[in-house]
N, C-alpha and C. Protein backbone atom coordinates (compact mmCIF):
# COMPACT_ATOMS: atom_id res chain seq x y z
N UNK A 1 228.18 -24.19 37.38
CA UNK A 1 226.90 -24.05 38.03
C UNK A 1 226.70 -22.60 38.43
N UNK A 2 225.76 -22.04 38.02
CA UNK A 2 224.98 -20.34 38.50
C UNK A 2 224.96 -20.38 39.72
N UNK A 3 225.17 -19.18 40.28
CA UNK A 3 224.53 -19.34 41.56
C UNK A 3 223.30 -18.71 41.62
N UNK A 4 222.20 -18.70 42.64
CA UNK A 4 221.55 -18.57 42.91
C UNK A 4 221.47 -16.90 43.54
N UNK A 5 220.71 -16.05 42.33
CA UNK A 5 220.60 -14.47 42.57
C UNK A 5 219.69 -14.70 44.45
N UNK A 6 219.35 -15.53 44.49
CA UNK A 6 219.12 -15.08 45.78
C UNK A 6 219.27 -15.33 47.00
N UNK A 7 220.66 -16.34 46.71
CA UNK A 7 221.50 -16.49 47.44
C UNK A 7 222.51 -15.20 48.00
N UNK A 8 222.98 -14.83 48.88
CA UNK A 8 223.51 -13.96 49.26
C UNK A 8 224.60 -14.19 50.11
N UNK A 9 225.66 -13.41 49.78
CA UNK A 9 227.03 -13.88 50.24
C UNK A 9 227.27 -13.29 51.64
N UNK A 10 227.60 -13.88 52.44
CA UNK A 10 227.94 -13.58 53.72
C UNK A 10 228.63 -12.18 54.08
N UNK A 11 229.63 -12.06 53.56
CA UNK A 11 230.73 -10.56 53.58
C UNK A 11 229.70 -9.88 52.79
N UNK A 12 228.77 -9.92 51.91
CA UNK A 12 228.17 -8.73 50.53
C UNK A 12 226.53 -8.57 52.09
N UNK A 13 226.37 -9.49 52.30
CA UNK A 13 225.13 -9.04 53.82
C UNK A 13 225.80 -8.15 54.66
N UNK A 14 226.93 -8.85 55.15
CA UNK A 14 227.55 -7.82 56.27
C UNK A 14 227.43 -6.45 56.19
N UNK A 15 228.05 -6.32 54.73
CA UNK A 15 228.29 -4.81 53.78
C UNK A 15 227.01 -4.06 54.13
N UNK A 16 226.00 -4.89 53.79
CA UNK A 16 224.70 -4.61 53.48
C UNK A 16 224.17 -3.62 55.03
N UNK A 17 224.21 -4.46 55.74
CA UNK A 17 223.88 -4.42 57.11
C UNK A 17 224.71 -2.72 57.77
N UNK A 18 225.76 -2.44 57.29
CA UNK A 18 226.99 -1.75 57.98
C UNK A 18 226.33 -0.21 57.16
N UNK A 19 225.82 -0.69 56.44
CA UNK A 19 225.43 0.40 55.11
C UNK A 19 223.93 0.82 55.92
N UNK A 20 223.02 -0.02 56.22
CA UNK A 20 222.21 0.61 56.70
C UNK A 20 222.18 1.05 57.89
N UNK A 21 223.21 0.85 58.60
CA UNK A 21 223.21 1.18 59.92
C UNK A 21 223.93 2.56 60.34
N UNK A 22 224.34 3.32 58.89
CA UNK A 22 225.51 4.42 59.14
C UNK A 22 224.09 6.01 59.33
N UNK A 23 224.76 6.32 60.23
CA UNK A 23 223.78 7.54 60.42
C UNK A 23 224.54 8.86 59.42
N UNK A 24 223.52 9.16 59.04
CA UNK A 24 223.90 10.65 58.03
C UNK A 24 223.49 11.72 59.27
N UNK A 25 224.61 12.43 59.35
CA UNK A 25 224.77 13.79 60.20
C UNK A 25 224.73 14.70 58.92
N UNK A 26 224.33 16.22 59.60
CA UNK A 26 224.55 17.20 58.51
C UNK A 26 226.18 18.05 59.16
N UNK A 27 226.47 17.95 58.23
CA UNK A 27 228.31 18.75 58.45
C UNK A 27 227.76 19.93 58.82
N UNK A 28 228.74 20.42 60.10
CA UNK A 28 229.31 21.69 60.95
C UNK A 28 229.14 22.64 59.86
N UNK A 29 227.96 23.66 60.43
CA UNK A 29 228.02 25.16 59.39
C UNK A 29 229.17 25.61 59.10
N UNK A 30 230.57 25.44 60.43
CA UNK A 30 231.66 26.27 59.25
C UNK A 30 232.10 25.38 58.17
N UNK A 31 232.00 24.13 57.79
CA UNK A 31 232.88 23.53 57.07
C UNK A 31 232.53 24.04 55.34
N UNK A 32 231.24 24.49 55.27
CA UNK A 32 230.79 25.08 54.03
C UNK A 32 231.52 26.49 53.88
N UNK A 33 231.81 27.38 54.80
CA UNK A 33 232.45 28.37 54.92
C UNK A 33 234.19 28.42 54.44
N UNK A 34 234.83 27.59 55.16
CA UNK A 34 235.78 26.89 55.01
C UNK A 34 236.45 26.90 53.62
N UNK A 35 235.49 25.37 53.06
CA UNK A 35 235.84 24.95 51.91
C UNK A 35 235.72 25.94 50.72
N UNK A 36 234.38 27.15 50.98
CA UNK A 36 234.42 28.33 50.27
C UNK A 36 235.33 29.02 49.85
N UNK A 37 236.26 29.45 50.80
CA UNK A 37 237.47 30.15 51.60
C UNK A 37 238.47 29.87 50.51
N UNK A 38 238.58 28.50 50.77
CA UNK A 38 239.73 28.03 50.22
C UNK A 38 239.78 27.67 48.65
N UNK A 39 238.97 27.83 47.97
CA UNK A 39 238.68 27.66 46.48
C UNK A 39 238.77 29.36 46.12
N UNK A 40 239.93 29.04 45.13
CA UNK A 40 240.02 30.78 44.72
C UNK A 40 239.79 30.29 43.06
N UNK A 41 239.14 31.66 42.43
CA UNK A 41 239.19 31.08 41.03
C UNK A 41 240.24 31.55 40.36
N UNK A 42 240.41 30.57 39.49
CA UNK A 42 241.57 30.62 38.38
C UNK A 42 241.61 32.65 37.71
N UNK A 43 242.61 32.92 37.70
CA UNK A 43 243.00 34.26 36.86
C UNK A 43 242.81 34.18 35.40
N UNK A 44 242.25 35.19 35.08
CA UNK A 44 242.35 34.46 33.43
C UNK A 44 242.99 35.87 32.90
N UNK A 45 244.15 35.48 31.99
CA UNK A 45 244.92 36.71 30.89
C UNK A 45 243.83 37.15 30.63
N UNK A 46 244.71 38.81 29.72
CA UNK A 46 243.21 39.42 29.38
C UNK A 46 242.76 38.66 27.91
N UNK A 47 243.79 38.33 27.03
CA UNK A 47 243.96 37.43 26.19
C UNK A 47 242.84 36.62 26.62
N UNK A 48 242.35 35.64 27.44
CA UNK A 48 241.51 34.75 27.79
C UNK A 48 240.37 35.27 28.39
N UNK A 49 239.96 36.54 28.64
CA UNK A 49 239.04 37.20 28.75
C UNK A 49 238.05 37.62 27.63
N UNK A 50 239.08 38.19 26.84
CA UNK A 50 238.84 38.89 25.42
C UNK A 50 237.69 37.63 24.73
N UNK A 51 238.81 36.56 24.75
CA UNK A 51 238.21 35.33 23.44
C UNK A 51 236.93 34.53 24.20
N UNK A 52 236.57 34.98 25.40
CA UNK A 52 235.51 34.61 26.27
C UNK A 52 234.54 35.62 26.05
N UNK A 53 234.91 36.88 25.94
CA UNK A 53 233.87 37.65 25.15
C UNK A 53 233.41 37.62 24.06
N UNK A 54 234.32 37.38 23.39
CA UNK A 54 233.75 37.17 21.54
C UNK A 54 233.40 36.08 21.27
N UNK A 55 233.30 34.77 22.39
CA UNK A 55 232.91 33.58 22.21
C UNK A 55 231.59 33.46 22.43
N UNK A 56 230.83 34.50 23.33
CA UNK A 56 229.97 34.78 24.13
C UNK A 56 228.57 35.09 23.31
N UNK A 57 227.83 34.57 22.72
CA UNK A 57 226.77 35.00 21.97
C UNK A 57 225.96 36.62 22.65
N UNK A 58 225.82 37.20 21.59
CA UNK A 58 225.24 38.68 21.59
C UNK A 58 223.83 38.77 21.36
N UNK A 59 222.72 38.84 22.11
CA UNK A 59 221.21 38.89 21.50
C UNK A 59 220.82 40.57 21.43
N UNK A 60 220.64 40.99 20.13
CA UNK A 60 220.33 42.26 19.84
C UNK A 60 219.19 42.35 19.47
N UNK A 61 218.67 43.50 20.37
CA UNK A 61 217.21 43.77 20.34
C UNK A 61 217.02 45.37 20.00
N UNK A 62 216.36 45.78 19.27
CA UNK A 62 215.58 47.20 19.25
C UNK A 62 215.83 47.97 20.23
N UNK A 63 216.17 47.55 21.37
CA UNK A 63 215.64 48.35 23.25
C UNK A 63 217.37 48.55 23.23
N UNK A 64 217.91 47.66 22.85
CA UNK A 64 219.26 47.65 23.24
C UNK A 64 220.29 48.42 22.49
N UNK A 65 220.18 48.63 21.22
CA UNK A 65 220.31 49.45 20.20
C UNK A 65 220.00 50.66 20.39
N UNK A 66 218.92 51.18 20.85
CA UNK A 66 218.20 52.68 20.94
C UNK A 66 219.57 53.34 21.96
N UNK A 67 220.04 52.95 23.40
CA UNK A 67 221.23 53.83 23.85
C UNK A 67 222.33 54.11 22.94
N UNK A 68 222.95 52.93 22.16
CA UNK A 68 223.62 53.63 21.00
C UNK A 68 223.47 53.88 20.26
N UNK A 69 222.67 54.23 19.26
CA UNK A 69 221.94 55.25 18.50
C UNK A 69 222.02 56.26 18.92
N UNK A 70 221.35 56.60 19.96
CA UNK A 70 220.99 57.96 20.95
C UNK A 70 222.88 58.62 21.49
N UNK A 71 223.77 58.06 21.65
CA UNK A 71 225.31 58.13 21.52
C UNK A 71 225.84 58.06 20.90
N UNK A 72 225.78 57.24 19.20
CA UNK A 72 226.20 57.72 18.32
C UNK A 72 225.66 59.73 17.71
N UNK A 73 224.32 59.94 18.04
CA UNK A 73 223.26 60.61 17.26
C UNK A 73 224.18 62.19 18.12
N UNK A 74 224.45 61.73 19.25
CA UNK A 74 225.04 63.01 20.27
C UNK A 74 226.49 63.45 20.28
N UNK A 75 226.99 62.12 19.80
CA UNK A 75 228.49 62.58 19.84
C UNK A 75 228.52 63.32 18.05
N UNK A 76 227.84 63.04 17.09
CA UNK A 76 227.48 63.51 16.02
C UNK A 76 227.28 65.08 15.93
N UNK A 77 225.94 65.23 16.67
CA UNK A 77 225.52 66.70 16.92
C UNK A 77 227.05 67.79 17.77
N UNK A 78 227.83 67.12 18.62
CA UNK A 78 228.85 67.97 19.21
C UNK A 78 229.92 68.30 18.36
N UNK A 79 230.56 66.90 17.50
CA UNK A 79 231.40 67.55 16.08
C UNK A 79 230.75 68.20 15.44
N UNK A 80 229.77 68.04 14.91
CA UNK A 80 229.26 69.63 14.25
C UNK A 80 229.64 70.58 15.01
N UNK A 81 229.28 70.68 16.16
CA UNK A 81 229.03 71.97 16.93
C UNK A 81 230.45 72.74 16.97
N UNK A 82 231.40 71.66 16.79
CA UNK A 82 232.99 71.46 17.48
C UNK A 82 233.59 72.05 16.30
N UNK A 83 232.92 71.70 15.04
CA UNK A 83 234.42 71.61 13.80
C UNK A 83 233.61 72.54 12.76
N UNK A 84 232.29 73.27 13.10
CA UNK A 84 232.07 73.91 12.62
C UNK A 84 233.09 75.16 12.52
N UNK A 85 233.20 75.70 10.91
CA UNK A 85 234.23 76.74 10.37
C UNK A 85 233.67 78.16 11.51
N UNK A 86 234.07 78.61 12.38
CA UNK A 86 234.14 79.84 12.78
C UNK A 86 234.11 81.11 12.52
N UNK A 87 233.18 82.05 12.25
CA UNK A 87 233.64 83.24 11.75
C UNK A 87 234.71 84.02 12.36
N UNK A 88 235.18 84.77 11.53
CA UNK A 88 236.60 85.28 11.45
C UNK A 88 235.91 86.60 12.10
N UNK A 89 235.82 87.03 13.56
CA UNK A 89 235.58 88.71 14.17
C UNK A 89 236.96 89.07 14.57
N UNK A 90 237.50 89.26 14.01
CA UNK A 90 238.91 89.78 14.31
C UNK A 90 239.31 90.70 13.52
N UNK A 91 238.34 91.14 12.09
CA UNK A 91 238.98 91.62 11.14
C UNK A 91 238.53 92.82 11.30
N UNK A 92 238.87 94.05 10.63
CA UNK A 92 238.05 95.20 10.67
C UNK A 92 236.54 95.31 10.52
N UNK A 93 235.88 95.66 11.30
CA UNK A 93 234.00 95.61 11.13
C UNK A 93 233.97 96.71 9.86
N UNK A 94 233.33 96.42 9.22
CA UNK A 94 232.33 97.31 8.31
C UNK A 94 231.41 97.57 8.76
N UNK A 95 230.45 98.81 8.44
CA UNK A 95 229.46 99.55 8.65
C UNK A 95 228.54 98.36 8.50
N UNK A 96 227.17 97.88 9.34
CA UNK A 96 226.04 96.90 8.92
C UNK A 96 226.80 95.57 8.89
N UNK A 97 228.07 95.40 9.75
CA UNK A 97 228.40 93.70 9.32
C UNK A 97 228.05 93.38 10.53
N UNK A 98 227.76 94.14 11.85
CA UNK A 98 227.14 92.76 12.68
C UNK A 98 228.31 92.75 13.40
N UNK A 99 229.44 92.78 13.50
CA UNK A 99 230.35 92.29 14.40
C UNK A 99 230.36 93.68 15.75
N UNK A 100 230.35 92.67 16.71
CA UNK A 100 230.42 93.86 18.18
C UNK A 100 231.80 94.51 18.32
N UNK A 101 231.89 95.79 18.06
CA UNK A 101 232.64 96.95 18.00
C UNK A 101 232.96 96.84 19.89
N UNK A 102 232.42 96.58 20.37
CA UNK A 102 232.72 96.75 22.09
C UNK A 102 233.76 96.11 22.68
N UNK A 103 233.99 94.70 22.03
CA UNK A 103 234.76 93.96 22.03
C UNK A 103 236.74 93.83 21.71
N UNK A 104 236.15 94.81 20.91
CA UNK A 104 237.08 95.51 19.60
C UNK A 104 238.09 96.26 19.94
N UNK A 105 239.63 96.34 20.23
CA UNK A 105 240.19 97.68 19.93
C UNK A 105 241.19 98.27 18.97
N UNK A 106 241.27 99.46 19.07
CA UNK A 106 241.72 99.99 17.82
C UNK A 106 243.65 100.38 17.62
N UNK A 107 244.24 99.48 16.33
CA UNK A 107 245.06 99.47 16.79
C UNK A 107 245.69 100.68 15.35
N UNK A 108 246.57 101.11 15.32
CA UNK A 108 247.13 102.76 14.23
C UNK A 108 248.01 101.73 13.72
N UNK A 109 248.17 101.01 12.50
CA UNK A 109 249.58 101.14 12.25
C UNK A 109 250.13 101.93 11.21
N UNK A 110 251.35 102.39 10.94
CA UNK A 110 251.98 103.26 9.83
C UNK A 110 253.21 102.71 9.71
N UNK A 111 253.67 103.11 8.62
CA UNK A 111 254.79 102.69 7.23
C UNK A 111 255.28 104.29 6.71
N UNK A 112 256.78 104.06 7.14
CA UNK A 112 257.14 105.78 6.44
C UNK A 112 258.08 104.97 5.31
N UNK A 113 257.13 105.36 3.96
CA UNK A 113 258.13 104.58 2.53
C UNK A 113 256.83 105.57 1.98
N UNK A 114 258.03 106.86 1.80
CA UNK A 114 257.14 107.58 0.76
C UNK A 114 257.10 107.52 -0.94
N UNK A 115 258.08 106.79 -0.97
CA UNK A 115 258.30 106.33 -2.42
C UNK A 115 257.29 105.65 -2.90
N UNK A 116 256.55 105.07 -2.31
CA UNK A 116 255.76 103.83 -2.38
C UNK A 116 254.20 104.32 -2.96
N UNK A 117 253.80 103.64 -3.68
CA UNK A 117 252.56 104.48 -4.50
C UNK A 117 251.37 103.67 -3.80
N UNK A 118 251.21 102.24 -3.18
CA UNK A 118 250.73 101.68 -2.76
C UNK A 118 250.55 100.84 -1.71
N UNK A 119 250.20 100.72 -0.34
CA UNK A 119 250.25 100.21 0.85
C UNK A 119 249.25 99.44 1.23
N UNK A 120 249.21 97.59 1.76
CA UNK A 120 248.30 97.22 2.03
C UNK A 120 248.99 96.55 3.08
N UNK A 121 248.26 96.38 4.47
CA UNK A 121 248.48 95.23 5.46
C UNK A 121 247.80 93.83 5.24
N UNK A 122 248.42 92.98 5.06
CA UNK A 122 248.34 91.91 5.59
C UNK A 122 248.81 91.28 6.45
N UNK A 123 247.63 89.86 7.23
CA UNK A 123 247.95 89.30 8.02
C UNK A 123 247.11 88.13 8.86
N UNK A 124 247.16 87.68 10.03
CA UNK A 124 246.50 86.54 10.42
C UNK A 124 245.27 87.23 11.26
N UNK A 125 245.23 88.43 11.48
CA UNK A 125 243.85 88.60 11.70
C UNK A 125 242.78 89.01 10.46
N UNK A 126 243.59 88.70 9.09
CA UNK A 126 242.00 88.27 8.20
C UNK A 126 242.71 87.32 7.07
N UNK A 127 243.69 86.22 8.07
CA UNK A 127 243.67 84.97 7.55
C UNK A 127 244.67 85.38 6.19
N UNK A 128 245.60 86.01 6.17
CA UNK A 128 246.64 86.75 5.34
C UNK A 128 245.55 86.59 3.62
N UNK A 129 244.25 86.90 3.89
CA UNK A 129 243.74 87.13 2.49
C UNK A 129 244.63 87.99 1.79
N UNK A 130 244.42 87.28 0.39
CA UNK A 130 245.26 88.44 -0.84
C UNK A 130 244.78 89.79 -0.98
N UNK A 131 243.75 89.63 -0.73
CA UNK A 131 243.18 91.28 -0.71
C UNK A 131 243.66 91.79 0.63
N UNK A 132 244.58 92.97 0.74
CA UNK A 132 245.11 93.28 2.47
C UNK A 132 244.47 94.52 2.48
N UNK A 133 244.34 94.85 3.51
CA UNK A 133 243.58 96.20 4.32
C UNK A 133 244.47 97.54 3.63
N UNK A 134 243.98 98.47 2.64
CA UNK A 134 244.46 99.37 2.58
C UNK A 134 244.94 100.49 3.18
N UNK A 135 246.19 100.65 3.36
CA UNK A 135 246.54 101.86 4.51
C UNK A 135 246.44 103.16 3.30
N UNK A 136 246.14 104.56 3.90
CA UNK A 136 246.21 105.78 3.26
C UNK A 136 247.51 106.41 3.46
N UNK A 137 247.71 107.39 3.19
CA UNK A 137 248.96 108.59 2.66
C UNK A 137 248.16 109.85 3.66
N UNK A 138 249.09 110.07 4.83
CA UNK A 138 248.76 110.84 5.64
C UNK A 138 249.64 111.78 5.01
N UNK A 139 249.49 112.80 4.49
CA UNK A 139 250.30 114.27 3.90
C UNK A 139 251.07 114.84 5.25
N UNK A 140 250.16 114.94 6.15
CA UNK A 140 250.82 115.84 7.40
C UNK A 140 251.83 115.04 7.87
N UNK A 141 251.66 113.78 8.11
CA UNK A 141 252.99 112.87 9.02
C UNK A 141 253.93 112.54 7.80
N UNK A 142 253.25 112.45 6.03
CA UNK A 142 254.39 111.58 5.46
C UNK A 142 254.50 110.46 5.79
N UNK A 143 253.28 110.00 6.35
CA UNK A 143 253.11 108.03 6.54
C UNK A 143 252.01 107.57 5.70
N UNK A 144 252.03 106.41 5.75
CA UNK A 144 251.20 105.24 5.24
C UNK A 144 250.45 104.99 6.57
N UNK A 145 249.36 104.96 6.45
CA UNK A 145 248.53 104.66 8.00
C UNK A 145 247.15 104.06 7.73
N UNK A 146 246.93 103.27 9.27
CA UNK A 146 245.98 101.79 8.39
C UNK A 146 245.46 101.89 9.95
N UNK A 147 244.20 102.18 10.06
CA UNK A 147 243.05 101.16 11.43
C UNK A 147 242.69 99.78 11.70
N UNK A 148 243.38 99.62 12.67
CA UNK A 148 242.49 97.99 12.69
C UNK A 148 241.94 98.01 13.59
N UNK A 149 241.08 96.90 13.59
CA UNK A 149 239.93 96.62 14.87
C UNK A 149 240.38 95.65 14.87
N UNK A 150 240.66 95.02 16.40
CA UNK A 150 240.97 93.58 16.76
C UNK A 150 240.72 93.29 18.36
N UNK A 151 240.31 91.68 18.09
CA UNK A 151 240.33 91.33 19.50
C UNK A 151 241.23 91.36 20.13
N UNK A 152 241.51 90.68 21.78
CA UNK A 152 242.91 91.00 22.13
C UNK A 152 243.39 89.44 21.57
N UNK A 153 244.82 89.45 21.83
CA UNK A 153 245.29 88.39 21.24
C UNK A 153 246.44 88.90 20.52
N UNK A 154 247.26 87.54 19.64
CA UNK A 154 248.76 87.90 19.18
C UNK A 154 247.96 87.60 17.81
N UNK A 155 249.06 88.61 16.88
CA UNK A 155 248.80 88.54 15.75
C UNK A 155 250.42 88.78 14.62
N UNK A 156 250.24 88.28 13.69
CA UNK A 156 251.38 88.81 12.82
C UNK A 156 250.71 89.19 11.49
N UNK A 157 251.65 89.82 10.78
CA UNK A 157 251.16 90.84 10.29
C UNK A 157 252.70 91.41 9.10
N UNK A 158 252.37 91.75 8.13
CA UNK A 158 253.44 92.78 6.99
C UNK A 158 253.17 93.65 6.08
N UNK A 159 253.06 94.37 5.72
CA UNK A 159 253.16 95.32 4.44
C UNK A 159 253.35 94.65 3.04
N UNK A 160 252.78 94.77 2.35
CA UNK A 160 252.80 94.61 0.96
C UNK A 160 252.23 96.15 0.04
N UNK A 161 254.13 96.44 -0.37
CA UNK A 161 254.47 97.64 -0.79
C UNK A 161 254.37 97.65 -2.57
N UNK A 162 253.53 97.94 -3.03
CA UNK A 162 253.21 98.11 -4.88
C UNK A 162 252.91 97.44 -5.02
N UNK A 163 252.29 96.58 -4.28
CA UNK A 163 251.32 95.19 -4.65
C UNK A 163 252.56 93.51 -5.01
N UNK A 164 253.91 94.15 -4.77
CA UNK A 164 254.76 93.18 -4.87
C UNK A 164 255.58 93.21 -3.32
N UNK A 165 255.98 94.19 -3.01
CA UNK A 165 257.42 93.81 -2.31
C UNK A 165 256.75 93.32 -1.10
N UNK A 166 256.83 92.78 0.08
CA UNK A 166 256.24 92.27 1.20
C UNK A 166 257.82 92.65 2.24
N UNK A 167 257.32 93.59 3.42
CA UNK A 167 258.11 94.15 4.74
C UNK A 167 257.77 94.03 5.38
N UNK A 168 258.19 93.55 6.58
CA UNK A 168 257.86 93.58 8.03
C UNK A 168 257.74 95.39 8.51
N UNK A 169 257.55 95.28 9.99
CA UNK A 169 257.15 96.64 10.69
C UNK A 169 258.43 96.89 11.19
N UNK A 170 259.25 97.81 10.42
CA UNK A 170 260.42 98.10 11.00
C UNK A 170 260.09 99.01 12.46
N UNK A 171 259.24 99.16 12.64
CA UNK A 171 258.77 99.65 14.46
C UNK A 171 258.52 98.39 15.18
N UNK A 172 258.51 97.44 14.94
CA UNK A 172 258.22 96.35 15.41
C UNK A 172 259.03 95.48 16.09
N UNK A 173 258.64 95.72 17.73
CA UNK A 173 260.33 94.78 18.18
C UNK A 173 260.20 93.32 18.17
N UNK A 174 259.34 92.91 18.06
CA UNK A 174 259.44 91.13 17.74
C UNK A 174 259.05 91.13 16.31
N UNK A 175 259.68 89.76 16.18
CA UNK A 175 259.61 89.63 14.36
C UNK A 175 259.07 87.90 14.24
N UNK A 176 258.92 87.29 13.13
CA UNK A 176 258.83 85.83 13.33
C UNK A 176 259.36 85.62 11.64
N UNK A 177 260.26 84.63 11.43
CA UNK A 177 260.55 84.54 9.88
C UNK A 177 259.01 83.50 9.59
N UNK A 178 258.77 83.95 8.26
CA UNK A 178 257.21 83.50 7.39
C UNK A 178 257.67 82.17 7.14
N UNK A 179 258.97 81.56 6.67
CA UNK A 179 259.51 80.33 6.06
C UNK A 179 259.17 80.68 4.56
N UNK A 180 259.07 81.27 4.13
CA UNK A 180 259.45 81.83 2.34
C UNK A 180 260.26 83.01 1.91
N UNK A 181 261.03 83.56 3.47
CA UNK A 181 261.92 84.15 3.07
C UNK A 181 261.87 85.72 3.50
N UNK A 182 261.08 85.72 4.45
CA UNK A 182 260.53 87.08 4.52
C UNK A 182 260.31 87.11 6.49
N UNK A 183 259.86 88.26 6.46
CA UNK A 183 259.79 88.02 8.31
C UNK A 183 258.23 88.61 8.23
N UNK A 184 257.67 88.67 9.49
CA UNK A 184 256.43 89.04 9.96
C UNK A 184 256.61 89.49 10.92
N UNK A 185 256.00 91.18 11.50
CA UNK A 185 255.95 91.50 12.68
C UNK A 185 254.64 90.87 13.58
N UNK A 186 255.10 91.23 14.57
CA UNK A 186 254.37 90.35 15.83
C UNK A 186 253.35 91.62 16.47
N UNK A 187 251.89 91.82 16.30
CA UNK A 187 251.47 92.73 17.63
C UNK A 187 250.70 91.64 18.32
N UNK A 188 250.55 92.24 19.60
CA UNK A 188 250.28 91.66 20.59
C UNK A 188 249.10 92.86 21.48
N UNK A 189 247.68 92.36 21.39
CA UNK A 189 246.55 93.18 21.96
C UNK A 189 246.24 93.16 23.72
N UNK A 190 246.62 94.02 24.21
CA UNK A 190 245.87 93.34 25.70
C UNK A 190 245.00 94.32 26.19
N UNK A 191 245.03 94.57 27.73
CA UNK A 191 243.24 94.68 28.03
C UNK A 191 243.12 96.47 28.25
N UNK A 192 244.69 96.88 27.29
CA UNK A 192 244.67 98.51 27.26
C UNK A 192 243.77 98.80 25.98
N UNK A 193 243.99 99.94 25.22
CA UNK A 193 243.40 100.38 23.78
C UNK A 193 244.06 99.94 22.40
N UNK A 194 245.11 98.88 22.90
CA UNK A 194 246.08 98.05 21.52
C UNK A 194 247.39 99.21 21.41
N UNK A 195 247.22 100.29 21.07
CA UNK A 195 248.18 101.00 20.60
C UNK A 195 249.76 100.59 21.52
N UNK A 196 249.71 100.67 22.40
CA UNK A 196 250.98 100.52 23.66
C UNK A 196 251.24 98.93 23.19
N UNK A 197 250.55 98.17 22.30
CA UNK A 197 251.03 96.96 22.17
C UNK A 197 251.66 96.12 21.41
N UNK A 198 251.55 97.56 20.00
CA UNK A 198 252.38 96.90 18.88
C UNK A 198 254.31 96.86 18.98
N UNK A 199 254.22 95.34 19.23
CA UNK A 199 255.48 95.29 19.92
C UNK A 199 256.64 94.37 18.91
């Protein structure tokens, strides 16, 4: 036999009754504070950071693009600026080349090898080109003697005697070996007239 839906059970009324009779208070302002307090969030590896980023959908727009563009476009313009090849003002000025002579001082060097029919310096202030700075045949001293113009700064530097033999500056108190077998003298420019510096 069914019972009767509208029949109602004695204990399920009671319930009923106890239920409407419960007053709703609003909880003590600190207890929201509290429970705040005490909930810390989970740490996440960076591992679990990372794959939360790349999980993360990306919406790319025109507006958003233009700052890197504009940072790719700049860091662009500064390597140029950066790795552009340098001109070489270190070497002897020629008449009409433009390079500031003020800057410049003048350093004598000489070679006593009178045997020698031919004298050229080379070195790292014009990038040891094969073509080296011709020194002349001073009659009165019996030297080989060569002008340079240079900034201040260290430089090395040798003789190439008949267009073959290659010598260091036997006046030269520092030396550096080339690594092919040969040495290089060392001058060194500072904020005198160079000469006192070929050392």
């Amino acid at each position: 036999m069914e019972k009767n839906p509208l029949t109602i059970d004695k204990d399920q009324s009671r319930m009923a009754g106890l239920i409407a009779n419960i007053r709703y208070e609003e909880p003590p302002e600190f207890l929201t504070e509290n429970v705040m307090a005490r909930i810390r969030p989970k740490k996440l590896t960076f591992m679990q950071r990372l794959a939360r980023r790349l999980r993360t959908p990306v919406a790319v727009t025109p507006l958003k693009l233009l700052p890197a563009g504009v940072s790719g476009f700049a860091v662009l313009v500064l390597a140029i600026i950066l790795l552009r090849p340098v001109p070489n003002d270190r070497i002897t000025p020629q008449e009409g080349s433009g390079l500031p002579a003020q800057s410049l001082h003048s350093v004598v060097l000489f070679l006593d090898r009178p045997d020698a029919r031919d004298v050229e310096v080379l070195g790292s202030f014009n990038n040891w080109s094969k073509e080296g700075i011709r020194m002349v045949w001073d009659k009165d001293r019996g030297l080989w003697m060569a002008v340079l113009h240079l900034k201040r700064g260290s430089y090395e530097y040798a003789f190439r005697v008949n267009q073959e033999e290659i010598v260091a500056d036997p006046k030269a108190v520092l030396k550096r070996d080339d690594g092919f077998g040969h040495q290089n003298s060392i001058l060194i420019i500072g904020n005198g007239n160079g000469n006192e510096t070929r050392i």
